[in-house]
Protein backbone atom coordinates (compact mmCIF):
# COMPACT_ATOMS: atom_id res chain seq x y z
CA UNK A 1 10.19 -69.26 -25.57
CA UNK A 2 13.00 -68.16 -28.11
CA UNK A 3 12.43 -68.11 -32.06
CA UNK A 4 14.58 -69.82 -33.92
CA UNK A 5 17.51 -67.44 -34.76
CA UNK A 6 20.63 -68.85 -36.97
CA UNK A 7 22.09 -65.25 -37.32
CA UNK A 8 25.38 -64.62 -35.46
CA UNK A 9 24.80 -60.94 -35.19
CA UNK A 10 28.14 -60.11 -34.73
CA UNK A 11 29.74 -56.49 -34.82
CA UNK A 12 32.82 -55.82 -36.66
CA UNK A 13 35.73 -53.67 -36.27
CA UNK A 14 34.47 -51.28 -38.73
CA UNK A 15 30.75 -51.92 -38.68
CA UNK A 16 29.97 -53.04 -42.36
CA UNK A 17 26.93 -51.86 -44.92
CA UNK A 18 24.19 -55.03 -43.73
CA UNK A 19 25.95 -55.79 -41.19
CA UNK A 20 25.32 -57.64 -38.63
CA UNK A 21 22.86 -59.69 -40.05
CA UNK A 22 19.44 -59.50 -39.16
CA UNK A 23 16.98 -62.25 -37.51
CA UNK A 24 14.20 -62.89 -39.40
CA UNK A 25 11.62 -64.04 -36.71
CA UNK A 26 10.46 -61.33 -34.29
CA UNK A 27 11.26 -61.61 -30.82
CA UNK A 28 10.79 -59.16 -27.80
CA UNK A 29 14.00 -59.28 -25.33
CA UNK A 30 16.37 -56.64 -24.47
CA UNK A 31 20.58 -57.67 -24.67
CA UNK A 32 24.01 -56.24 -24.20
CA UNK A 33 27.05 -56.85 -26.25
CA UNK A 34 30.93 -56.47 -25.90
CA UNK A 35 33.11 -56.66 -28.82
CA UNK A 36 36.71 -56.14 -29.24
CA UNK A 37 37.52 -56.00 -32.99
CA UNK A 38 40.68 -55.24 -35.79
CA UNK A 39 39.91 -52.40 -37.94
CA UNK A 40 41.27 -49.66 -40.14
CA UNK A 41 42.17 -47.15 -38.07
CA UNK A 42 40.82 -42.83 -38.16
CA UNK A 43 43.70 -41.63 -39.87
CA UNK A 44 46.79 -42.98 -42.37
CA UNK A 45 45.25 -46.31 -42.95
CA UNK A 46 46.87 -47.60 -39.71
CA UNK A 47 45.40 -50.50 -38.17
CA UNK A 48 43.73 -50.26 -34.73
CA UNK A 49 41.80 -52.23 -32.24
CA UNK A 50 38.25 -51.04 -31.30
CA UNK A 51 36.28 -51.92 -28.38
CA UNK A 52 32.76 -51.73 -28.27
CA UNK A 53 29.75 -52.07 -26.19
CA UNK A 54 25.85 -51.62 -26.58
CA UNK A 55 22.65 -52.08 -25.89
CA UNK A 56 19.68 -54.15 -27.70
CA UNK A 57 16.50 -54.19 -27.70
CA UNK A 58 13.42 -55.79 -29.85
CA UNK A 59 9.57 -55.69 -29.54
CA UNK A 60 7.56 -58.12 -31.10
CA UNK A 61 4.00 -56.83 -32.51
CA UNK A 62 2.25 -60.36 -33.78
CA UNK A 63 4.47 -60.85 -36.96
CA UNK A 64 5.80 -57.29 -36.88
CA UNK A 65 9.56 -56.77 -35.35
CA UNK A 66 10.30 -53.03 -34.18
CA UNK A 67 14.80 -53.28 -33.28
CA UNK A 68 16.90 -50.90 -31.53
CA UNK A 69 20.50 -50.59 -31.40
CA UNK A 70 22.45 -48.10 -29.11
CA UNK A 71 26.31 -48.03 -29.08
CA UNK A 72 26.89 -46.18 -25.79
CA UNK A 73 30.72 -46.79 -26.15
CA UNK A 74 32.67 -47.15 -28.72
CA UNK A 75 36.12 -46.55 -28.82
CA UNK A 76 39.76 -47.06 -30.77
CA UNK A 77 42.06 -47.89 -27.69
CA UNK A 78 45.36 -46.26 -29.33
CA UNK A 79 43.87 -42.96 -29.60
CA UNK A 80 44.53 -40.52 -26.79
CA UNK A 81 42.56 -41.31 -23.50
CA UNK A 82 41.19 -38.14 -23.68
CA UNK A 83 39.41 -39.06 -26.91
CA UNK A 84 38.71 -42.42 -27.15
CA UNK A 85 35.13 -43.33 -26.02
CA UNK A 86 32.32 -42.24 -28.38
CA UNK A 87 28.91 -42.98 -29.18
CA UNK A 88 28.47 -45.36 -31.81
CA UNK A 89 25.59 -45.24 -34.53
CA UNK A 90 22.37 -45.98 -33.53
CA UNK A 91 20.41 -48.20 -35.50
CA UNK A 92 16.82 -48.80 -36.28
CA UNK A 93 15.05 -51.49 -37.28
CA UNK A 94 11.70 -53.23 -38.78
CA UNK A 95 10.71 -56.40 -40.17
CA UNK A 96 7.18 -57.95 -41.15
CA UNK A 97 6.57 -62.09 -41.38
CA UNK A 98 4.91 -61.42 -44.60
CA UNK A 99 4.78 -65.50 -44.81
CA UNK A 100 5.43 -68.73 -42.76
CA UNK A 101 4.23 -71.81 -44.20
CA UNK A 102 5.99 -75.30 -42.87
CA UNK A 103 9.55 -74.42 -41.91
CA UNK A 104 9.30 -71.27 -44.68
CA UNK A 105 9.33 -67.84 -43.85
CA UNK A 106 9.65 -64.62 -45.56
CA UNK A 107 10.44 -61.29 -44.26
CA UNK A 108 10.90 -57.46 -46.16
CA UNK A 109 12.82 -55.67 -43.41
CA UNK A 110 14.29 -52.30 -43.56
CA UNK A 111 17.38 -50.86 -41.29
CA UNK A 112 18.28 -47.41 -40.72
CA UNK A 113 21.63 -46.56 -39.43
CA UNK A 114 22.16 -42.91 -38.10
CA UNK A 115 25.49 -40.90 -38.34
CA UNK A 116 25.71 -40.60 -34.29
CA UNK A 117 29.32 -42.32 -33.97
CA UNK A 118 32.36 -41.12 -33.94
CA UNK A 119 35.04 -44.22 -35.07
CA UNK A 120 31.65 -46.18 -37.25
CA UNK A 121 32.89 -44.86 -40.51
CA UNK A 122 34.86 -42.29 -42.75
CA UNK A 123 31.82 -40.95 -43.99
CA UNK A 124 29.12 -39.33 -42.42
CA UNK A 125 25.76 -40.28 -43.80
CA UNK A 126 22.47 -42.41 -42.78
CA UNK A 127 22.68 -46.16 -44.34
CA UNK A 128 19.17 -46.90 -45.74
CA UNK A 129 19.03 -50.74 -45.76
CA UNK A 130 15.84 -52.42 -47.24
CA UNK A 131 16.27 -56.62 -47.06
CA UNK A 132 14.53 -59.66 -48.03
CA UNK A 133 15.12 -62.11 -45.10
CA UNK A 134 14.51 -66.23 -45.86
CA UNK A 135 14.67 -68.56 -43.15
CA UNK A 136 14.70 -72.50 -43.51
CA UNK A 137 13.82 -74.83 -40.70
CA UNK A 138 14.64 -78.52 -41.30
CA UNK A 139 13.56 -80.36 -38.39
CA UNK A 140 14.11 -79.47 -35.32
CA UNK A 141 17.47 -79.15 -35.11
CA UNK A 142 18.89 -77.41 -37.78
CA UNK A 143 17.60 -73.45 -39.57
CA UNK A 144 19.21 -71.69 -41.93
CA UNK A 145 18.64 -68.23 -43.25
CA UNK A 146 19.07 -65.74 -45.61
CA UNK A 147 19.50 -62.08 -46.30
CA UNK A 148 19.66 -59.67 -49.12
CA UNK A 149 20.11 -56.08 -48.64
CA UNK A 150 20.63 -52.99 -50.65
CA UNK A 151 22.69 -50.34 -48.54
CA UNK A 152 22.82 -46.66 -49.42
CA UNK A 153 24.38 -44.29 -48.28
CA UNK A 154 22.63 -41.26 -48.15
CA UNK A 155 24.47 -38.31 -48.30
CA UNK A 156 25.00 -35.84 -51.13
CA UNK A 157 27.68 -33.69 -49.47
CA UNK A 158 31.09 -34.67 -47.63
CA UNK A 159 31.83 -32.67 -44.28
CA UNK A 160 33.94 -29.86 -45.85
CA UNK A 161 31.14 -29.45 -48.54
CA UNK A 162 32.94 -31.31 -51.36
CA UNK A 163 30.07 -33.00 -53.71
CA UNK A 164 30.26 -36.54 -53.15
CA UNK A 165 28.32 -40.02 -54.89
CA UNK A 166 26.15 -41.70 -52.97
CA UNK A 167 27.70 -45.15 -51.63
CA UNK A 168 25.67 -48.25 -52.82
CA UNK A 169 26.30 -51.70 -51.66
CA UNK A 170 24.50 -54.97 -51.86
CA UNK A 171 25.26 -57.59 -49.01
CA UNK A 172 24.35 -60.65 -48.71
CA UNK A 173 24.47 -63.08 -45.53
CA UNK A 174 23.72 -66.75 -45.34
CA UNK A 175 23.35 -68.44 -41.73
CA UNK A 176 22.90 -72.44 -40.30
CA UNK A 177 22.19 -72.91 -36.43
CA UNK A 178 22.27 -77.06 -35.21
CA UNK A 179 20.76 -78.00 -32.05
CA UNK A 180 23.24 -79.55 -30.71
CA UNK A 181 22.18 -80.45 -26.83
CA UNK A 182 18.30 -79.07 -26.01
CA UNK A 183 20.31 -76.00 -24.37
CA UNK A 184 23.02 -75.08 -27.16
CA UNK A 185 23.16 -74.12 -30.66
CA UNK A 186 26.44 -73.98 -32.90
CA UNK A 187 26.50 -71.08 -35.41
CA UNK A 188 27.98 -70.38 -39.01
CA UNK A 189 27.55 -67.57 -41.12
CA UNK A 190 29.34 -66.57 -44.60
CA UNK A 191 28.96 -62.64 -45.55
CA UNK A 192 29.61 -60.89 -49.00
CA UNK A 193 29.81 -57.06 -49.19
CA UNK A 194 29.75 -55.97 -52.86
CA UNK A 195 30.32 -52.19 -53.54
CA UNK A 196 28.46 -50.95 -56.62
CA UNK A 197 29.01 -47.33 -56.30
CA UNK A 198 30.63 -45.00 -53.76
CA UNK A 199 34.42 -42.50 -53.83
CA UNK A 200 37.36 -44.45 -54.86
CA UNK A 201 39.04 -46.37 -52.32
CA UNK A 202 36.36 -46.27 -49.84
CA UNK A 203 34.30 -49.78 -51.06
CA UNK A 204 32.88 -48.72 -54.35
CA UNK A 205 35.17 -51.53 -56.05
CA UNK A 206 34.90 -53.69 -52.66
CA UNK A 207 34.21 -57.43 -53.06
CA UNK A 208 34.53 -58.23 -49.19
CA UNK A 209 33.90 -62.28 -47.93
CA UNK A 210 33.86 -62.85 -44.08
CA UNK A 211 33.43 -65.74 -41.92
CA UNK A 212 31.73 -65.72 -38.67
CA UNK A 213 30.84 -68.46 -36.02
CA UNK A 214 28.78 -68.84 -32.47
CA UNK A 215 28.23 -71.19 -29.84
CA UNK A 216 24.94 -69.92 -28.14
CA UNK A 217 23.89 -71.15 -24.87
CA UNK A 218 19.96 -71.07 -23.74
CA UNK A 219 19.19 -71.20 -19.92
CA UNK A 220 15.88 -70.49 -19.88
CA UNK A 221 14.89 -66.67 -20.93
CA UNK A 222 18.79 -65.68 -20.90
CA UNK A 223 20.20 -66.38 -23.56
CA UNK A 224 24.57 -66.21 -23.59
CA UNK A 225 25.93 -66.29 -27.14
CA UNK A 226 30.15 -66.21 -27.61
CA UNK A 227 31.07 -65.28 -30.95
CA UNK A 228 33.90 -64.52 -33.08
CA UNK A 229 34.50 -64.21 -36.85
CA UNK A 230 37.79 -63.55 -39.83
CA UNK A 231 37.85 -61.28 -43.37
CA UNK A 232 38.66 -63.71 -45.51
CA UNK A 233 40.29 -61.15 -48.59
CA UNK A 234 41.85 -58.36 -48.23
CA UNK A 235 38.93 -56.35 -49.14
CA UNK A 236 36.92 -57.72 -46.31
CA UNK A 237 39.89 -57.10 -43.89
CA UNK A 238 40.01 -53.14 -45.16
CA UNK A 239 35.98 -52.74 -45.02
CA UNK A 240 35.18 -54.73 -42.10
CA UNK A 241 38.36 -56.05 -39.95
CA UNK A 242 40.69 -58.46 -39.98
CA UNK A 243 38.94 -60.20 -36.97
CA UNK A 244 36.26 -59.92 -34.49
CA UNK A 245 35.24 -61.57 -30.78
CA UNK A 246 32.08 -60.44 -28.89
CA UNK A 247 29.52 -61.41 -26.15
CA UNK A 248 25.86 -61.07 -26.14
CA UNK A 249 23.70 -61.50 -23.33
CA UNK A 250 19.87 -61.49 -23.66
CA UNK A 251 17.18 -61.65 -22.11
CA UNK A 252 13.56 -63.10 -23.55
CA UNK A 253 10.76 -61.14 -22.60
């Protein structure tokens, strides 16, 4: 039986601070994605496309959610064949149901994203990202949600052993899912990425809006969702991508 789950979850070109957003009810399954995505590119600000795949996983605990994300390729197609597939950053993940009353539920969740990529960012540091998650559920056929998060970047020192700030961002995501047919859900979800400190011209000043969308089919424990979202400013297009598309494929355990 799948929770409900308005979050899109979609990866971006260059994989934003929050980002993707984060379900707030637990749920054990194990998934796969594929994403092709617009981003800035390594060097000179050029543009490049990124293709990306990885591997999901979730266990559910009672109302305790322990997530696990491993990029096993990851890789900026223009670049030399030679060099183009790396690991992405891994990601880790918890969440407690510290409330659920009616269709109200309230989750602190924390997300730790480890420097293990080669194309994730310019910077090399561990993202520390606590978030308050709210989720909505009207019905039965529509569920919106909510999430706050504080990002930092933790890192003192750049790779050549220049001091450098530590990056802070807050991002914000808001989600609706609507039942459409007892077997498939249409998605929305509106993200803000505001940079409160950081190095010039990396984010610091960012004030990033992007759209995404899904349509998410349910056959029983799989679960197919087809996704694909926009930057809507040019400070979302620089920080996250101009677009995205991906595929997710789970299965409910």
């Amino acid at each position: 039986h799948w929770r409900p789950d308005p979050t899109v979850g979609l990866e971006w070109g260059r994989p934003g601070p929050g980002l993707p957003a984060r379900a707030l009810q637990p749920q054990t399954r194990l998934g796969a994605t594929l994403t092709v995505a617009d981003g800035a590119g390594v060097a000179g600000g050029d543009r490049a496309t990124f293709v990306r795949a990885s591997l999901r996983g979730e266990l559910r605990l009672g109302d305790v959610g322990l997530a696990l994300d491993l990029p096993y390729y990851d890789a900026d197609v223009g670049e030399d064949p030679r060099h183009r597939s790396e690991l992405g950053d891994i990601r880790l993940g918890a969440r407690w149901v510290a409330l659920e009353r009616g269709g109200f539920a309230l989750a602190p969740a924390l997300r730790l994203t480890f420097p293990s990529g080669g194309f994730a960012r310019a910077r090399r540091d561990m993202l520390i990202e606590p978030a308050a998650l709210l989720q909505y559920r009207l019905g039965e056929r529509l569920t919106f949600s909510s999430g706050q998060a504080l990002v930092v970047g933790a890192k003192l020192t750049a790779d050549d052993g220049a001091a450098v700030a530590t990056e802070l961002f807050y991002s914000a995501s808001y989600s609706a899912a609507w039942q459409v047919l007892r077997a498939l859900q249409l998605l929305g979800e509106l993200t803000t990425v505001i940079g409160l400190r950081g190095i010039a011209g990396r984010g610091d000043d960012a004030r990033a809006v992007a759209l995404a969308a899904a349509a998410r089919l349910t056959l029983g424990r799989v679960r197919l969702s087809l996704s694909g979202g926009a930057g809507l400013n040019s400070d979302a297009r620089e920080l996250l991508g101009r677009y995205a598309f991906g595929v997710l494929v789970e299965l409910g355990l």
